[in-house]
Protein backbone atom coordinates (compact mmCIF):
# COMPACT_ATOMS: atom_id res chain seq x y z
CA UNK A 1 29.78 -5.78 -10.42
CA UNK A 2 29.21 -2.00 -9.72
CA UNK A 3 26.10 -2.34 -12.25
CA UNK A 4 24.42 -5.94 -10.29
CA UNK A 5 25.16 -3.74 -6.85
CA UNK A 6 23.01 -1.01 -8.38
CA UNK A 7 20.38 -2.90 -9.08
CA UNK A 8 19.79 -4.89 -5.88
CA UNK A 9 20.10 -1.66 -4.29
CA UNK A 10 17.24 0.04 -6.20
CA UNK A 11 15.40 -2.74 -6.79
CA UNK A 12 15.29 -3.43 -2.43
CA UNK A 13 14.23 0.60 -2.68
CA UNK A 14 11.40 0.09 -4.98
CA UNK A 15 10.18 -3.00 -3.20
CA UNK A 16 10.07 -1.14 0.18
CA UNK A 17 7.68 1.06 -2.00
CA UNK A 18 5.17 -1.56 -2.70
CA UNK A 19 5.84 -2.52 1.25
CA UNK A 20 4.44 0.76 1.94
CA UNK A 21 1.63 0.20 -0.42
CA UNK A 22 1.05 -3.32 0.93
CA UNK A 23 0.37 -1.95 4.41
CA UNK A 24 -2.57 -0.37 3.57
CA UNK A 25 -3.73 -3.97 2.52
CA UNK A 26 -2.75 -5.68 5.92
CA UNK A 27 -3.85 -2.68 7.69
CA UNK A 28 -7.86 -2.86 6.36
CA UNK A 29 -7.33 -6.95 6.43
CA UNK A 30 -6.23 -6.82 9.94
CA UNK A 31 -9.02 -5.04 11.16
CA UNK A 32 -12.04 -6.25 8.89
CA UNK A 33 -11.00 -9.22 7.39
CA UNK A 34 -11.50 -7.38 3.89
CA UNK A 35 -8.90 -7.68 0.71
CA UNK A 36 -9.31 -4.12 -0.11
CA UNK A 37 -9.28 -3.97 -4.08
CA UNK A 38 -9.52 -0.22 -4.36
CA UNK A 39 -6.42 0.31 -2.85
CA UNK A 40 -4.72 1.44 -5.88
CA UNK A 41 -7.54 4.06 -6.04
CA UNK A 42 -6.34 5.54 -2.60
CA UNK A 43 -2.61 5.98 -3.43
CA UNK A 44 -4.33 8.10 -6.63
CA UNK A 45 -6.54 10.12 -4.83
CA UNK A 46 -3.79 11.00 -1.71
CA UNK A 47 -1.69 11.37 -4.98
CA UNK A 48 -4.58 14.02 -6.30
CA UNK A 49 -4.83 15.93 -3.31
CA UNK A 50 -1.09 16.75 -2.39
CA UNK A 51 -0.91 17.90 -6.17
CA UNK A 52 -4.41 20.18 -5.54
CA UNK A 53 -3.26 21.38 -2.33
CA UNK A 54 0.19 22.06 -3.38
CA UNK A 55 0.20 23.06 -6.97
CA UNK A 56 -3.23 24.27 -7.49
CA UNK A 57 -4.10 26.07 -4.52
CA UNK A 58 -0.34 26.94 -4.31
CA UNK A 59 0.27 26.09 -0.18
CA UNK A 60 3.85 25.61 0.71
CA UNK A 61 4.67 21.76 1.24
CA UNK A 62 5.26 22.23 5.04
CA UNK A 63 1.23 22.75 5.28
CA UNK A 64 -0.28 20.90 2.14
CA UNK A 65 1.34 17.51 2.76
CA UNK A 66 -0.38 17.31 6.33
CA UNK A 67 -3.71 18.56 5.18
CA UNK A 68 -3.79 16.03 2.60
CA UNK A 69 -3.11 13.26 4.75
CA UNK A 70 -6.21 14.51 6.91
CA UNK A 71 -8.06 14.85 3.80
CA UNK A 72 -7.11 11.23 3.41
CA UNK A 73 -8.24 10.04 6.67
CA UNK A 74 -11.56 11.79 6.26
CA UNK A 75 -12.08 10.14 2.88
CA UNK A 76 -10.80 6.96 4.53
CA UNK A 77 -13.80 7.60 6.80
CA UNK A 78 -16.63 8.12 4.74
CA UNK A 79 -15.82 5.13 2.97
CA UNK A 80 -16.61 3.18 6.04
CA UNK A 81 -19.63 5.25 7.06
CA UNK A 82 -20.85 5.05 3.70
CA UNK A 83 -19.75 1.73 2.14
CA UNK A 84 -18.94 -0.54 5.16
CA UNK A 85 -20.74 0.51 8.50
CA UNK A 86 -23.71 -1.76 7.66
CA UNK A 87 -22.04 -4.53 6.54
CA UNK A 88 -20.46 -5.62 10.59
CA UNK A 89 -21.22 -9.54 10.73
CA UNK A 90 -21.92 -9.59 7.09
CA UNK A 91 -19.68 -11.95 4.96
CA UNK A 92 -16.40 -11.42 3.80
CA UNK A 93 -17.68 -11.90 0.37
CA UNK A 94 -19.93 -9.20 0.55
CA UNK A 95 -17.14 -6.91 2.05
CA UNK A 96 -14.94 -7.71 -1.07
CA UNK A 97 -17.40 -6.84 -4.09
CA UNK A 98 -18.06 -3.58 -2.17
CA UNK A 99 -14.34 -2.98 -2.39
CA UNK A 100 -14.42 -4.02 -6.25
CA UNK A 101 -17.47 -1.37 -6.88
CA UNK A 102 -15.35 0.77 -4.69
CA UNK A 103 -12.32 0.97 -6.94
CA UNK A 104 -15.16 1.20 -9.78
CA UNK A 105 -16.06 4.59 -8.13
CA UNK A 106 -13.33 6.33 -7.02
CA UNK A 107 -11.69 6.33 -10.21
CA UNK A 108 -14.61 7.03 -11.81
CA UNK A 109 -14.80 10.39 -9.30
CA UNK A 110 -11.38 10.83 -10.07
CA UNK A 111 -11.70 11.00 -13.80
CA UNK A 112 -14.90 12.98 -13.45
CA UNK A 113 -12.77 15.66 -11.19
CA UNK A 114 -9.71 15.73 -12.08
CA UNK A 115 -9.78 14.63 -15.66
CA UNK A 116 -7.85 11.96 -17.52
CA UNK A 117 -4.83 14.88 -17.87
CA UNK A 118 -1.50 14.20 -17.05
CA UNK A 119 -0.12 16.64 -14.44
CA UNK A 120 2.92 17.46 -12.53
CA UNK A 121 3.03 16.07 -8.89
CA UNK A 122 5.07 18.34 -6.49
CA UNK A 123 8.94 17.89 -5.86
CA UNK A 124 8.88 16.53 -2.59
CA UNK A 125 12.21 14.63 -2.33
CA UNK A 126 15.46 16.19 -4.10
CA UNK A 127 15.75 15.26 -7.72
CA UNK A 128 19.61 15.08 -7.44
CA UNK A 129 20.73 11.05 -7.07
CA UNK A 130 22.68 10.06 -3.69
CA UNK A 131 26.06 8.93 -5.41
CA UNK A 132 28.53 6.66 -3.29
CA UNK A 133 31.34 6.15 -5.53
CA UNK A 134 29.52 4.58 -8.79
CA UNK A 135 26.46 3.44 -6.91
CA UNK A 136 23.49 6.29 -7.88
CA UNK A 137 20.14 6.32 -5.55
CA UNK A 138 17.20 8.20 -6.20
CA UNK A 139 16.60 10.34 -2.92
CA UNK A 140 13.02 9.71 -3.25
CA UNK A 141 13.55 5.49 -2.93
CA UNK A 142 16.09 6.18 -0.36
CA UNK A 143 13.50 8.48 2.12
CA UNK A 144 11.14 6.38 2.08
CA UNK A 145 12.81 3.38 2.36
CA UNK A 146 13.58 4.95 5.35
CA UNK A 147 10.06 6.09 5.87
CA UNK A 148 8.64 2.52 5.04
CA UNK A 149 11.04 0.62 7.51
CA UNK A 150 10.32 3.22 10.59
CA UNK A 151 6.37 3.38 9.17
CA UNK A 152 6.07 -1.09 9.31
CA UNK A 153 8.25 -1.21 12.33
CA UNK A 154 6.11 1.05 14.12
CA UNK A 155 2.73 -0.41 12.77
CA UNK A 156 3.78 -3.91 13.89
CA UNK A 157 4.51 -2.89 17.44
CA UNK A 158 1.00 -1.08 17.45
CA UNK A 159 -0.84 -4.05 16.27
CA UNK A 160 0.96 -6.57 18.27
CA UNK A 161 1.95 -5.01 21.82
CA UNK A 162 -0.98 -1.86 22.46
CA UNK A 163 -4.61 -2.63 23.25
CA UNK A 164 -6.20 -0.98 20.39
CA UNK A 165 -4.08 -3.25 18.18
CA UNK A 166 -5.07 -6.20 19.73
CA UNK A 167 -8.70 -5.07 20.06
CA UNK A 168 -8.63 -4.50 15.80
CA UNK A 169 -6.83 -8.04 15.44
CA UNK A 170 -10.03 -9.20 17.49
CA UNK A 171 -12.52 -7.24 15.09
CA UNK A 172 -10.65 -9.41 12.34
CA UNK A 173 -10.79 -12.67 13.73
CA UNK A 174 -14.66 -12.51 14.39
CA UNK A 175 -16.81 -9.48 14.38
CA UNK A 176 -19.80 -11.44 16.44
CA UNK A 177 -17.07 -12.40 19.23
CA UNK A 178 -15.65 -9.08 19.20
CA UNK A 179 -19.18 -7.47 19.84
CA UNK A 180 -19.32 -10.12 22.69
CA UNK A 181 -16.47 -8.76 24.18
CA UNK A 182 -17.34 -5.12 24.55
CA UNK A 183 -15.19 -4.45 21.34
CA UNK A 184 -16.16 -1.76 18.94
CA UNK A 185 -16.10 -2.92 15.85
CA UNK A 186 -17.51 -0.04 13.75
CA UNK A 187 -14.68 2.35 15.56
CA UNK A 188 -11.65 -0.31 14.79
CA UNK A 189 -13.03 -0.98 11.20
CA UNK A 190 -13.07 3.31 10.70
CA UNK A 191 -9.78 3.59 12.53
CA UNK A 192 -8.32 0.95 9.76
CA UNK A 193 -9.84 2.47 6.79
CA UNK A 194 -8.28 5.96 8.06
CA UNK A 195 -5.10 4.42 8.34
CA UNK A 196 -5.02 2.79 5.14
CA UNK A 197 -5.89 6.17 3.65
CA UNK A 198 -2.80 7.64 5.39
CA UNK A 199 -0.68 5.21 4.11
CA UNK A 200 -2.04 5.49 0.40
CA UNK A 201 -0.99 8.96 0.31
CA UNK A 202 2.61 8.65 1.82
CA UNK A 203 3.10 6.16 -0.87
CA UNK A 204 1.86 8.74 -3.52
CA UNK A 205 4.42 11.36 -2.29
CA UNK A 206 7.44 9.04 -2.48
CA UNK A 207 6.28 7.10 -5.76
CA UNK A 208 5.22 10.71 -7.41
CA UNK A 209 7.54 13.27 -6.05
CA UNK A 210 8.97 14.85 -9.30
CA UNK A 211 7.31 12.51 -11.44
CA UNK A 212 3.48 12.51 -13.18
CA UNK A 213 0.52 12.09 -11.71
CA UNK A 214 -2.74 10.78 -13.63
CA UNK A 215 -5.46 7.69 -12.45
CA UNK A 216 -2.90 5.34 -14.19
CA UNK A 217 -1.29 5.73 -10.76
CA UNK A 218 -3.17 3.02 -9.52
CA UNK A 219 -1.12 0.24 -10.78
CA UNK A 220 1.08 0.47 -8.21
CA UNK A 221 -1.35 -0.76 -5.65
CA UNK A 222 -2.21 -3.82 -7.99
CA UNK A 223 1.94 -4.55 -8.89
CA UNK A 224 2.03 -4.36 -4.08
CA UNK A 225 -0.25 -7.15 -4.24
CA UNK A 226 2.42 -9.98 -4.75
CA UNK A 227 4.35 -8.52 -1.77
CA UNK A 228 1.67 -8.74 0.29
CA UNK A 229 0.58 -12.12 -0.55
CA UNK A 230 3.94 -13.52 0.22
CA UNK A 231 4.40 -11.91 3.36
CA UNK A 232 0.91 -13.41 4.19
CA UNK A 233 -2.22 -10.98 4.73
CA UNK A 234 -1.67 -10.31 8.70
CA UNK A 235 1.96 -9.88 8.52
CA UNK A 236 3.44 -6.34 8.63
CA UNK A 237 7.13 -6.61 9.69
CA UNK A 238 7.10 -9.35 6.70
CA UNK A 239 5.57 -7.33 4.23
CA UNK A 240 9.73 -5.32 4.91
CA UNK A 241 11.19 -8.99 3.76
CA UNK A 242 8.36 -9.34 1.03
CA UNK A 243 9.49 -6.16 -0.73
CA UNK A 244 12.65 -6.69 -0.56
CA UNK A 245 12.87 -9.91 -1.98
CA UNK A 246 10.34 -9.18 -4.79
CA UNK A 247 11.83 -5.41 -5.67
CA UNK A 248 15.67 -7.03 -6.08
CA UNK A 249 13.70 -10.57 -8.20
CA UNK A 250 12.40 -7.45 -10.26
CA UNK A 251 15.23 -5.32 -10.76
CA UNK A 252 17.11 -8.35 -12.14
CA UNK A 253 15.02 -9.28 -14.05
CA UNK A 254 14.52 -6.02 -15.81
CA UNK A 255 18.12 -5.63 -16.13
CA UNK A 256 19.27 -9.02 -17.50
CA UNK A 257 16.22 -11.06 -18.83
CA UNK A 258 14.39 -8.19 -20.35
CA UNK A 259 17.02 -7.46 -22.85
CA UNK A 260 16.96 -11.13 -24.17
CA UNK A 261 13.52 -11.22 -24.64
CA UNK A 262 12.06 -8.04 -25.72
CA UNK A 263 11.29 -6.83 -22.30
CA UNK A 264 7.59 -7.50 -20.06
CA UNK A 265 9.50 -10.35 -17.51
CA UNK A 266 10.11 -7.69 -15.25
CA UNK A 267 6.53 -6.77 -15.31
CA UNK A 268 5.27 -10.30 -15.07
CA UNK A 269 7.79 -11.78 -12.55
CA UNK A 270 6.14 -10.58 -9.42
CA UNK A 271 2.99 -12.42 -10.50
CA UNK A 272 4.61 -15.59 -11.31
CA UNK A 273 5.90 -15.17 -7.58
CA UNK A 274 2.42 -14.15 -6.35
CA UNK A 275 1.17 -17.49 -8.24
CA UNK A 276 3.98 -19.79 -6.68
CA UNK A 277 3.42 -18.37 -3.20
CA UNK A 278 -0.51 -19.15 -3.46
CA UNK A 279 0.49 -22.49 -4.78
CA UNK A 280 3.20 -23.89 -2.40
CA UNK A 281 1.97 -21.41 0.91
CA UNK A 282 -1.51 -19.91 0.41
CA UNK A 283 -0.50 -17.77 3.78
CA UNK A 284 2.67 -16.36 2.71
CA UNK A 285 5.66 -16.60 4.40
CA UNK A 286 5.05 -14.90 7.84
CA UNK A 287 0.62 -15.20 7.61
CA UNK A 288 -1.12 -17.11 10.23
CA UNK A 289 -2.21 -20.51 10.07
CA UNK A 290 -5.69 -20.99 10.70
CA UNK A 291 -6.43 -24.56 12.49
CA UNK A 292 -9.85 -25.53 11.79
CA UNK A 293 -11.41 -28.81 14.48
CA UNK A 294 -13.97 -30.84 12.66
């Protein structure tokens, strides 16, 4: 029993991980209407600069984890001045193979760099477990569960009870109509790339703290992509539930179906989910419905 407790418990902790990673996702979707592919790119390179801020250059934590999260935002910038500022009233289509020649080039930067090494990310988070009675939690999983939960909480309210929130939501629904309305959309689509680049790099410090860093990182962005499809692509406060419910599916699954089988279920479950959810409810389980009038 103490054993099926521990793994819900981690398992919830790791899924509020790929929650964090998800918002990035709903956070460029929300404001541009764009599935942004190279998301997994962005958790390595906020990943890349804590570790070259920290541990090369040698500045203490207290000052290199907020200069890398402006570095972020910067790079989170150019992307849209460079990749995405020409593109307003385009097609989504377009938008997404720029995102997929996107991921193409930032880990292609990254390995040209930073090199294909393996290297030592910065302790962040205490290495020593939380113990309550027989129940261990890594402190890194439990801070930013925290973290995530205060991070969507507050990123739902901003979307869906301020004015710039709203005005971004707007930008999403139609860029054309937006314009119409006085609406920037170039400033909302920056504002959302910026953000997402924030976001990447908090998820790098809790997945990384203590742990390796290389551009194998990335993964992580592509194993969020089940949460956020069934939490549904505009939903932030669901992408919490999503998390959850795939990070506990997961930690079963690696506990007691792995061993009969040689392991890779754990690995393959959340995309079995992701597969169901696009089957039964292509907009997840808190997305919008769009009604279309013939």
């Amino acid at each position: 029993m103490v054993d099926l407790v521990n793994y819900v418990i981690n398992g919830a902790l790791i899924g509020l991980l790929y929650s964090l990673v998800g918002m990035g996702f709903v956070v460029i979707y929300r404001a541009s209407k764009v599935f942004n592919f190279a998301q997994g790119e962005l958790v390595v390179f906020g990943g890349f600069l804590v570790w070259w801020l920290v541990m090369h250059i040698g500045m203490p934590l207290a000052i290199g984890i907020p200069l890398a999260f402006v570095g972020a935002a910067l790079f989170g910038l150019l992307i849209e001045r460079v990749f995405f500022a020409r593109l307003v009233g385009e097609s989504v289509f377009a938008m997404v193979m720029v995102t997929i020649g996107l991921l193409i080039l930032i880990r292609g930067l990254i390995l040209l760099i930073f090199g294909p090494q393996v290297r030592p990310f910065p302790i962040v988070f205490p290495l020593q477990p939380f113990i309550l009675g027989d129940i261990l939690v890594p402190r890194s999983l439990l801070y930013g569960g925290i973290l995530t939960i205060v991070t969507g909480l507050g990123l739902s309210w901003f979307f869906n009870r301020t004015r710039p929130g709203l005005k971004m939501t707007a930008v999403a629904e139609d860029h054309q109509v937006a314009l119409s309305l006085g609406i920037s959309v170039r400033a909302s689509i920056a504002f959302a790339w910026m953000l997402g680049a924030v976001l990447s790099t908090l998820g790098a410090i809790i997945y990384l703290s203590g742990k390796s860093l290389n551009f194998l990182a990335s993964d992580v962005g592509l194993i969020a992509l089940p949460v956020v499809l069934l939490a549904g692509l505009e939903s932030i406060g669901g992408l919490l539930v999503a998390g959850i419910i795939v990070g506990v599916i997961q930690g079963l699954a690696v506990a007691y179906l792995d061993p009969l089988v040689g392991g890779a279920v754990g690995s393959v479950l959340p995309f079995l989910i992701m597969l169901a959810i696009l089957f039964i409810r292509p907009t997840g389980m808190f997305g919008w419905r769009t009604i279309e009038r013939v």
